[in-house]
C-alpha atoms as a PDB file:
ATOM      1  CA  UNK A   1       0.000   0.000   0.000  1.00  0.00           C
ATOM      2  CA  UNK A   2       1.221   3.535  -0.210  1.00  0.00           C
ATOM      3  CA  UNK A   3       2.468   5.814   2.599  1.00  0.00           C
ATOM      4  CA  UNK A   4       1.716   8.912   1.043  1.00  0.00           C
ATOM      5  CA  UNK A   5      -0.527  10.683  -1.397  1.00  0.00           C
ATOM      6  CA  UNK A   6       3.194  12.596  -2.643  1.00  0.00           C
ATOM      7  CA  UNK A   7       3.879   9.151  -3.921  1.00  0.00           C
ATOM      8  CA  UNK A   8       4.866   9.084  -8.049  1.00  0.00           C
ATOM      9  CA  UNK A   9       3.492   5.520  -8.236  1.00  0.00           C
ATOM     10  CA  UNK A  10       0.677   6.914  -6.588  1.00  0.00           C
ATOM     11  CA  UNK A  11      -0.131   9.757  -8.793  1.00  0.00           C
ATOM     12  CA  UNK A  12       0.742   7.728 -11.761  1.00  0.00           C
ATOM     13  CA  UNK A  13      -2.072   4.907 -11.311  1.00  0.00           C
ATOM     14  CA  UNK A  14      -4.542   8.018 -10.717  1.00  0.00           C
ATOM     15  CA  UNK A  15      -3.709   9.700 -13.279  1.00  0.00           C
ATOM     16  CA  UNK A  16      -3.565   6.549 -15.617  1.00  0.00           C
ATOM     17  CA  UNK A  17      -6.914   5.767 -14.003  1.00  0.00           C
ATOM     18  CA  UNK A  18      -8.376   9.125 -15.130  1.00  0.00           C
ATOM     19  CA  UNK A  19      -7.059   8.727 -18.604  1.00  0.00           C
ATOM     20  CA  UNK A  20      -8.497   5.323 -19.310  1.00  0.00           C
ATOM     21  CA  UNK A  21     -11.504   6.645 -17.858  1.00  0.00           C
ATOM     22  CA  UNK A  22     -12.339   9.357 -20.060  1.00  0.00           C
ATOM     23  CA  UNK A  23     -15.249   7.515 -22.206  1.00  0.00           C
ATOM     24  CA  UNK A  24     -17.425   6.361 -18.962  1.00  0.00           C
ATOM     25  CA  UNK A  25     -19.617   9.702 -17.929  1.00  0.00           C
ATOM     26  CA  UNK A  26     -20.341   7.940 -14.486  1.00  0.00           C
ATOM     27  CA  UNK A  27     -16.377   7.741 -13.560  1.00  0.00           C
ATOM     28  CA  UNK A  28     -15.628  11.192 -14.856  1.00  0.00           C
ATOM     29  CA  UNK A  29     -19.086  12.419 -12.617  1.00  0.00           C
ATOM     30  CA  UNK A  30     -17.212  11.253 -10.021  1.00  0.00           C
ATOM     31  CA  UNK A  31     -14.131  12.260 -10.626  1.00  0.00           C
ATOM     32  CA  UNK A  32     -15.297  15.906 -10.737  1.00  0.00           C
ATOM     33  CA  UNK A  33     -17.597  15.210  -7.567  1.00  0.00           C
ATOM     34  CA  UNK A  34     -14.192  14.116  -5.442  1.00  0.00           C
ATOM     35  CA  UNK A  35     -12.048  17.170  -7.246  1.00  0.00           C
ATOM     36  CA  UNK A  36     -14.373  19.561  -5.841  1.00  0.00           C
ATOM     37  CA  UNK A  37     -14.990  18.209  -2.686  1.00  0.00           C
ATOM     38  CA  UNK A  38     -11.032  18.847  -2.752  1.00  0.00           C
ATOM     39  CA  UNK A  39     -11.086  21.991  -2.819  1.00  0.00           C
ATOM     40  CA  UNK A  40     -13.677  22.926  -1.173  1.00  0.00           C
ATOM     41  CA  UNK A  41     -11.304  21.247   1.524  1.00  0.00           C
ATOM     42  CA  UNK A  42      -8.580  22.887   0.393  1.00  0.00           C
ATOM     43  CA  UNK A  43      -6.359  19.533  -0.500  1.00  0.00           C
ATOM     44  CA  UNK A  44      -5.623  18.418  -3.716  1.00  0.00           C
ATOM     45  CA  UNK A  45      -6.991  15.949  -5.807  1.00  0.00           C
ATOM     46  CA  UNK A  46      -4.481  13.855  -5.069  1.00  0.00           C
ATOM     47  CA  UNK A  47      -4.878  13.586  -1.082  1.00  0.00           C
ATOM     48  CA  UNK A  48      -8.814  13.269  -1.502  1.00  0.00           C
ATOM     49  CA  UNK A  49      -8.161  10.134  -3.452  1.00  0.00           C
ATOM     50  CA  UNK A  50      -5.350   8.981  -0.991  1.00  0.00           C
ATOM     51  CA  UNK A  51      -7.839   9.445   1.601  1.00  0.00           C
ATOM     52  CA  UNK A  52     -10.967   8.000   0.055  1.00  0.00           C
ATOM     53  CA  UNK A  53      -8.804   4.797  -0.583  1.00  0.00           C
ATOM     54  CA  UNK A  54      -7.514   4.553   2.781  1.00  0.00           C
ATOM     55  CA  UNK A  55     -11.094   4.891   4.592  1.00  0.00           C
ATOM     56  CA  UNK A  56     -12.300   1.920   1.545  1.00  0.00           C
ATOM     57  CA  UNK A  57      -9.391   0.022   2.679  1.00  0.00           C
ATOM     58  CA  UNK A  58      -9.682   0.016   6.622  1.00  0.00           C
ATOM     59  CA  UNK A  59     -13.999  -0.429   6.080  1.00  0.00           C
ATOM     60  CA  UNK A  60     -13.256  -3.321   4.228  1.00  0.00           C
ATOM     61  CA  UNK A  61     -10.926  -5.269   6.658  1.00  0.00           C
END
């Protein structure tokens, strides 16, 4: 698992997430839904997806 949202491996399976996401309306809803509950936190994109994984993760233990 990763230790930190900063993490290039991290950020690279988002961001290859997003891309191959790009035809499916529902995911890129979503998407947009978690980017701007990110800033309305202030936090980036990035950290809300860190965090949203995390709190999956530990529910499903």
């Amino acid at each position: 698992m990763f230790h930190h949202h900063n993490d290039v491996k991290f950020k690279k399976i988002i961001d290859e997430f997003i891309l191959s996401s790009s035809d499916n309306e529902s995911i890129k809803y979503v998407l947009r839904n978690i980017d701007f509950q990110a800033f309305k936190l202030g936090i980036s994109f990035y950290q809300m997806m860190f965090i949203l994984i995390q709190k999956d993760a530990i529910q499903n233990i």
